[in-house]
Protein backbone atom coordinates (compact mmCIF):
# COMPACT_ATOMS: atom_id res chain seq x y z
CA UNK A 1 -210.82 17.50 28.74
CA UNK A 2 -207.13 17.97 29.15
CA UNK A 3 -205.76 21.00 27.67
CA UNK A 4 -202.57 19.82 25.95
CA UNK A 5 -200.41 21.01 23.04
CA UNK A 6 -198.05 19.02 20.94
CA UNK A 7 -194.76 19.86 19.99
CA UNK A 8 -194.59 18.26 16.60
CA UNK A 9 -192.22 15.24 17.58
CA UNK A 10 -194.70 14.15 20.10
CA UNK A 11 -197.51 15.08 17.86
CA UNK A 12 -196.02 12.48 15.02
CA UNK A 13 -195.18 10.06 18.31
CA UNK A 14 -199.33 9.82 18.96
CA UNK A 15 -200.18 8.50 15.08
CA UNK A 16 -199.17 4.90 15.74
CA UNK A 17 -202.07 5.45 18.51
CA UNK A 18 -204.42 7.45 16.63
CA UNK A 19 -204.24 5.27 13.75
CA UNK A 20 -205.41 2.54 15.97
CA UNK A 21 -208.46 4.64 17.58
CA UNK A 22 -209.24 6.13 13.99
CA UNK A 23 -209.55 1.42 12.59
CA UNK A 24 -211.69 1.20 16.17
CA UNK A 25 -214.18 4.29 15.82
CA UNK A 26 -214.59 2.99 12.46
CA UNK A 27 -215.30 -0.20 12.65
CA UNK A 28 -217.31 0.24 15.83
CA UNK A 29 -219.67 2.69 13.95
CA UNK A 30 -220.02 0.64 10.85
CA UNK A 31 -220.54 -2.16 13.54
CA UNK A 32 -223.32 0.11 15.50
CA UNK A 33 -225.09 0.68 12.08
CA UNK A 34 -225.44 -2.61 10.75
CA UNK A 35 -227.18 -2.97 14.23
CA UNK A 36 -229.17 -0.52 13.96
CA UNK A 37 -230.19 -1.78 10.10
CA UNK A 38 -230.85 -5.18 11.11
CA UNK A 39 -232.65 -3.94 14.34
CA UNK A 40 -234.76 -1.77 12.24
CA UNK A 41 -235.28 -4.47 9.76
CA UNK A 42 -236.71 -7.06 12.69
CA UNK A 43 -238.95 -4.33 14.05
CA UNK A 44 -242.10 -5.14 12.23
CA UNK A 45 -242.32 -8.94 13.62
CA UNK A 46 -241.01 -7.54 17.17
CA UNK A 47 -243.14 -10.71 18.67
CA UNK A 48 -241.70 -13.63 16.05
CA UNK A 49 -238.27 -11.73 16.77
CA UNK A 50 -238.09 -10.83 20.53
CA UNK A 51 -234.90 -13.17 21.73
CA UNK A 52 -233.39 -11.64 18.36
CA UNK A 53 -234.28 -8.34 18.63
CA UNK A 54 -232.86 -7.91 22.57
CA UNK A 55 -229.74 -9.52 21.71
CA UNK A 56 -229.23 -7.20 18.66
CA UNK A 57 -229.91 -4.25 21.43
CA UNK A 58 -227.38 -5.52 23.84
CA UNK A 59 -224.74 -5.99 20.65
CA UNK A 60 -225.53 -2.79 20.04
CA UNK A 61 -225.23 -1.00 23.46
CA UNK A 62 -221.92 -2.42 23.79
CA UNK A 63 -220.88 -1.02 20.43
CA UNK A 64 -222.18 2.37 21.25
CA UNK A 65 -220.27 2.30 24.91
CA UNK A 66 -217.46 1.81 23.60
CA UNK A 67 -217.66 4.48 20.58
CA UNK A 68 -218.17 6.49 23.52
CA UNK A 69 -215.17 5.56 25.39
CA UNK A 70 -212.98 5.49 22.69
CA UNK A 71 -214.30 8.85 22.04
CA UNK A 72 -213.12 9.67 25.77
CA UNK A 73 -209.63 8.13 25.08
CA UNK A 74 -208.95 10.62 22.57
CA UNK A 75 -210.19 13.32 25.06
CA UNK A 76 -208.03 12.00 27.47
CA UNK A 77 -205.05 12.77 25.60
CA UNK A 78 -206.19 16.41 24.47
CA UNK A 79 -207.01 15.34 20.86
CA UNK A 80 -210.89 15.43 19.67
CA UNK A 81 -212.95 14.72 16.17
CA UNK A 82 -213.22 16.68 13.68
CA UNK A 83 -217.40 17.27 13.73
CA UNK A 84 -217.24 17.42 9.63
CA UNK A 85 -215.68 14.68 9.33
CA UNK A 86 -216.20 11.68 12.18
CA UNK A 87 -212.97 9.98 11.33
CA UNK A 88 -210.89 12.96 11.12
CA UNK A 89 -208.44 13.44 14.67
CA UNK A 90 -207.78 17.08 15.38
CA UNK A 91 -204.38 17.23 17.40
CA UNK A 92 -203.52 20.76 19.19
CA UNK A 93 -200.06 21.37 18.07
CA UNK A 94 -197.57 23.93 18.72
CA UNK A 95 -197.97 24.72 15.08
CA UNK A 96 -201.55 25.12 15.24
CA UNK A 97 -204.09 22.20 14.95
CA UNK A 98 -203.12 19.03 13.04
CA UNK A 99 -205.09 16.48 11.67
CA UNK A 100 -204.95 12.84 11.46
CA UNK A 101 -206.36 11.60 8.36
CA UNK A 102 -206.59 10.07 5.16
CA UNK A 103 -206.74 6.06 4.16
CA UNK A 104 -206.57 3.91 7.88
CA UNK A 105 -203.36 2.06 6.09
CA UNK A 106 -201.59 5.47 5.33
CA UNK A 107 -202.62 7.78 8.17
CA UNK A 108 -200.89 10.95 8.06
CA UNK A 109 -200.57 13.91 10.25
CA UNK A 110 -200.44 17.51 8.56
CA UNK A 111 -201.72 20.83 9.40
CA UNK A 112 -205.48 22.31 9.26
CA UNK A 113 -206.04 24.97 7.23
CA UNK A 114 -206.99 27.76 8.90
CA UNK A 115 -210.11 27.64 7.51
CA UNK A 116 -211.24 24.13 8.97
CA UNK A 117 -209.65 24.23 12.21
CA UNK A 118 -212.49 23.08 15.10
């Protein structure tokens, strides 16, 4: 992981970004579980279901590489999730840690309390 902090201008730069990993880790993990569900669902006529069933697992591999590499992106650039709360961007600012959060359409950026800081 790259250790980086923000100044605050370049922390508010990174939310156009952000807001765009924050729409792909969600939809990618609503994506993965739906998989998972329908996977899970098929499992009990595994034989009727086989061509299904290993097409739903290579859906679902993809899905789950590229949580994990969108997870990487955001490591990449110093930033991480918040472990509470999976959707939740933790930015290392100059004025302490910052997070990105809040409805995907109205992302904001504002300061952890002390209290919830990862």
């Amino acid at each position: 992981m790259r250790s980086h902090v923000y100044a605050m201008k370049d922390a508010e730069r990174l939310l156009p970004l952000l807001r765009a990993i924050r729409r792909e880790l969600r939809d990618r993990t609503y994506e993965a579980t739906r998989l998972e569900d329908l996977r899970d669902a098929l499992r009990p006529t595994q034989q009727a279901h086989a061509a299904d069933l290993n097409l739903l697992e290579s859906d679902l591999s993809t899905q789950l590489r590229e949580l994990r590499r969108t997870e990487k992106e955001l490591t990449d650039l110093g930033c991480r999730l918040d472990q509470d709360r999976p959707l939740r961007i933790v930015v290392p600012s100059d004025q302490g840690d910052l997070a990105v959060d809040g409805d995907l359409a109205k992302t904001t950026l504002r300061r952890l309390p002390v209290t919830q800081r990862v």
